[in-house]
C-alpha atoms as a PDB file:
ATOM      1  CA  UNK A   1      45.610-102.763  18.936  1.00  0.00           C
ATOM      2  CA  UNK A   2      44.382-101.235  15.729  1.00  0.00           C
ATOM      3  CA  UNK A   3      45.997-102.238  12.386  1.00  0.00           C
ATOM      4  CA  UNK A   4      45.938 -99.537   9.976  1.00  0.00           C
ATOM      5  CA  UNK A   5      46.389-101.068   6.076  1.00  0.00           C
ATOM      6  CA  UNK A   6      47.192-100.442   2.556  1.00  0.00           C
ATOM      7  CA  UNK A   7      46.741-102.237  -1.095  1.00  0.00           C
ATOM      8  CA  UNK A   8      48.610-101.426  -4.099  1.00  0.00           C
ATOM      9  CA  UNK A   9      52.603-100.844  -4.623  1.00  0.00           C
ATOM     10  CA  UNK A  10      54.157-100.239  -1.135  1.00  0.00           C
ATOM     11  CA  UNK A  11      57.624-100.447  -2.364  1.00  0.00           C
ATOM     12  CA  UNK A  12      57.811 -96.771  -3.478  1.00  0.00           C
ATOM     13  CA  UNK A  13      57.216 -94.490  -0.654  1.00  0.00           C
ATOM     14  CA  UNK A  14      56.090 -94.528   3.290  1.00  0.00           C
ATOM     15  CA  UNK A  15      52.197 -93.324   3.892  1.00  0.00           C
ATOM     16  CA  UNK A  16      51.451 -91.250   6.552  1.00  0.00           C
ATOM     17  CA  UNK A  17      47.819 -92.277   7.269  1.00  0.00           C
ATOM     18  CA  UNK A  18      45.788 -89.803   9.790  1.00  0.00           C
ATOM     19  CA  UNK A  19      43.096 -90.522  12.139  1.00  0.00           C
ATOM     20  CA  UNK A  20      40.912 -89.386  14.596  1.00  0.00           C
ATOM     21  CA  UNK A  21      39.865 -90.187  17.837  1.00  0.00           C
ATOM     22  CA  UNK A  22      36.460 -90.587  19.769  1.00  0.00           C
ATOM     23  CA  UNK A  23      34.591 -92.562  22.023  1.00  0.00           C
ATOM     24  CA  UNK A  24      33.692 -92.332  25.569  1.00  0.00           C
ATOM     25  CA  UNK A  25      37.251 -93.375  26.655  1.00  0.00           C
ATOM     26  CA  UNK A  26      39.603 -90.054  26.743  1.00  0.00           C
ATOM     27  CA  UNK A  27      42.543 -89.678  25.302  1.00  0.00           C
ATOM     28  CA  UNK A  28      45.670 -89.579  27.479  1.00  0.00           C
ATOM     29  CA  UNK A  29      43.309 -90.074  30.936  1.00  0.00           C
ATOM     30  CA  UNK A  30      41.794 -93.718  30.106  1.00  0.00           C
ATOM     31  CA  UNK A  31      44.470 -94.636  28.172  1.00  0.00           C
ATOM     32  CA  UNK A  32      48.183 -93.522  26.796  1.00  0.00           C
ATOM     33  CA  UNK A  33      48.285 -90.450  24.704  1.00  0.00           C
ATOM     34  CA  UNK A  34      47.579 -91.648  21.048  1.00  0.00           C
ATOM     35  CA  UNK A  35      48.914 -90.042  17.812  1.00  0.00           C
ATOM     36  CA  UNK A  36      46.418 -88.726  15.191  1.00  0.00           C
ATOM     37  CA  UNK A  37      48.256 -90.024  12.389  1.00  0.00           C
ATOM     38  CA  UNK A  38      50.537 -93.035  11.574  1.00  0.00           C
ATOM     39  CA  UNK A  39      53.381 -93.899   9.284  1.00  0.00           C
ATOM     40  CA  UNK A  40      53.173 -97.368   7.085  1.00  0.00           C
ATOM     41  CA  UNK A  41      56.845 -97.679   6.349  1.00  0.00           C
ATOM     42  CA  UNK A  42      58.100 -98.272   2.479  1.00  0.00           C
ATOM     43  CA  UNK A  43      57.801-102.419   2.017  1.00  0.00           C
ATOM     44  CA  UNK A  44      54.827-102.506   4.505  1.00  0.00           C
ATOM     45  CA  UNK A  45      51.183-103.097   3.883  1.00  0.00           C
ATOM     46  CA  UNK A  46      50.129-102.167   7.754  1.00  0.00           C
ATOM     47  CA  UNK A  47      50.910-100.555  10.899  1.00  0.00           C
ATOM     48  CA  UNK A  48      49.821-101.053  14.457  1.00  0.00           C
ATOM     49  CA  UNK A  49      48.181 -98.050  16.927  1.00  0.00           C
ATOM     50  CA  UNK A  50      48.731-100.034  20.530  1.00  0.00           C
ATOM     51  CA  UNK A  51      45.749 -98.824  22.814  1.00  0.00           C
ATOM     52  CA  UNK A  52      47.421 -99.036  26.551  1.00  0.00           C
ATOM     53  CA  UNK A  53      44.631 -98.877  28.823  1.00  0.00           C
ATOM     54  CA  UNK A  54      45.606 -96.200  32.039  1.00  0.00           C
ATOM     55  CA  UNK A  55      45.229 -98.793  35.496  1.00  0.00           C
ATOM     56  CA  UNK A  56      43.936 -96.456  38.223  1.00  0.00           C
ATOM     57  CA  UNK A  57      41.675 -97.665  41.019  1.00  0.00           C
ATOM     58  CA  UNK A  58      38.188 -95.560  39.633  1.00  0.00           C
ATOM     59  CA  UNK A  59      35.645 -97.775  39.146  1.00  0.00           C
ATOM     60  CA  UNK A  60      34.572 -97.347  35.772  1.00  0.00           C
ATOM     61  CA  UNK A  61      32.373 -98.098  33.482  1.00  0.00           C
ATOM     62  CA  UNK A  62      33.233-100.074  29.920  1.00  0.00           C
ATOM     63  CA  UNK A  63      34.267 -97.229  27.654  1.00  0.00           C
ATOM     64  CA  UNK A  64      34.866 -97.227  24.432  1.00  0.00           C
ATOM     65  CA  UNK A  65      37.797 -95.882  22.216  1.00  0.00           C
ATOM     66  CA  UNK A  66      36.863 -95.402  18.111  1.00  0.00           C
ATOM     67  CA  UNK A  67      39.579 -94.758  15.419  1.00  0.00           C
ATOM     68  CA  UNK A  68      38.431 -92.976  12.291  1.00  0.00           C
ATOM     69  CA  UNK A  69      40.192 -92.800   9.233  1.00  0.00           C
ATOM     70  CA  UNK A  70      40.285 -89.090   8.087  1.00  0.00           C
ATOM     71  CA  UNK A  71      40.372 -88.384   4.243  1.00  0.00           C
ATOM     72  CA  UNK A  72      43.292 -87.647   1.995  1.00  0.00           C
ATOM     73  CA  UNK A  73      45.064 -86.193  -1.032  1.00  0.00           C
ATOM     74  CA  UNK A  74      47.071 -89.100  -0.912  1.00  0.00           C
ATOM     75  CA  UNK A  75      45.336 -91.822  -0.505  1.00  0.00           C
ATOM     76  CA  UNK A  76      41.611 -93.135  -0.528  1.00  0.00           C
ATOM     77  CA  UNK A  77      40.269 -94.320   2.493  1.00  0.00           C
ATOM     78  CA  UNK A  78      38.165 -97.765   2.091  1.00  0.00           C
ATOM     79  CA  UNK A  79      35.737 -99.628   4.107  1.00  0.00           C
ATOM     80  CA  UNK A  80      35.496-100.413   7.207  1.00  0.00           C
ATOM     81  CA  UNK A  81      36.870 -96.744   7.712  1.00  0.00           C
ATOM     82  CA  UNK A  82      36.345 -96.698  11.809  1.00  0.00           C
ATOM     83  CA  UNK A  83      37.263 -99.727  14.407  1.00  0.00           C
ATOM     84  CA  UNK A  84      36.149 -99.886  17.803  1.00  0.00           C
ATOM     85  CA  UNK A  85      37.690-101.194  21.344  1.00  0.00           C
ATOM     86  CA  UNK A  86      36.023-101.421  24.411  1.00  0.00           C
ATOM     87  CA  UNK A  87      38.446-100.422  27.515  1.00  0.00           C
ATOM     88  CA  UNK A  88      36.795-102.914  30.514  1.00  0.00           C
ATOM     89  CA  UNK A  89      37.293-101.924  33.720  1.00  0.00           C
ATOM     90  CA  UNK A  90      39.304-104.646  36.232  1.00  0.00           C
ATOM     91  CA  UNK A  91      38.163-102.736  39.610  1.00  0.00           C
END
């Protein structure tokens, strides 16, 4: 799971936050087809991106699935700007 957050006033509007992916894990083969952007509702200071690894019987290395916070008009993006997970394999 990555939690994507926010300081300052949240009760005004919703922020649409956008990301991008990389890695060595592929998007929508390794795991579930991720979004490139998520909405922190009005009230909130987060929201979740749920990574659900894909089960097949490949064995596999560990690979690794990085979420980078992409610049904005309208907002500023702070550090740590990029999280890591590490997708083991259970074959």
């Amino acid at each position: 799971m990555f939690t994507i957050a926010r300081v300052g006033d949240t009760a005004l509007r919703e922020l649409t936050v956008r990301f991008t992916l990389s890695g060595s894990a592929v998007n929508g083969i390794d795991y579930q087809q991720l979004p490139t952007a998520v909405t922190i509702p009005a009230g909130a200071f987060s929201a979740n991106v749920r990574l659900t690894p894909v089960n097949d019987s490949a064995i596999e290395r560990d690979e690794t699935v990085v979420v980078i916070l992409s610049p904005s008009d309208q907002y500023e993006v702070g550090l740590p700007d990029h999280a890591t997970i590490t997708i083991t394999d259970d074959d």
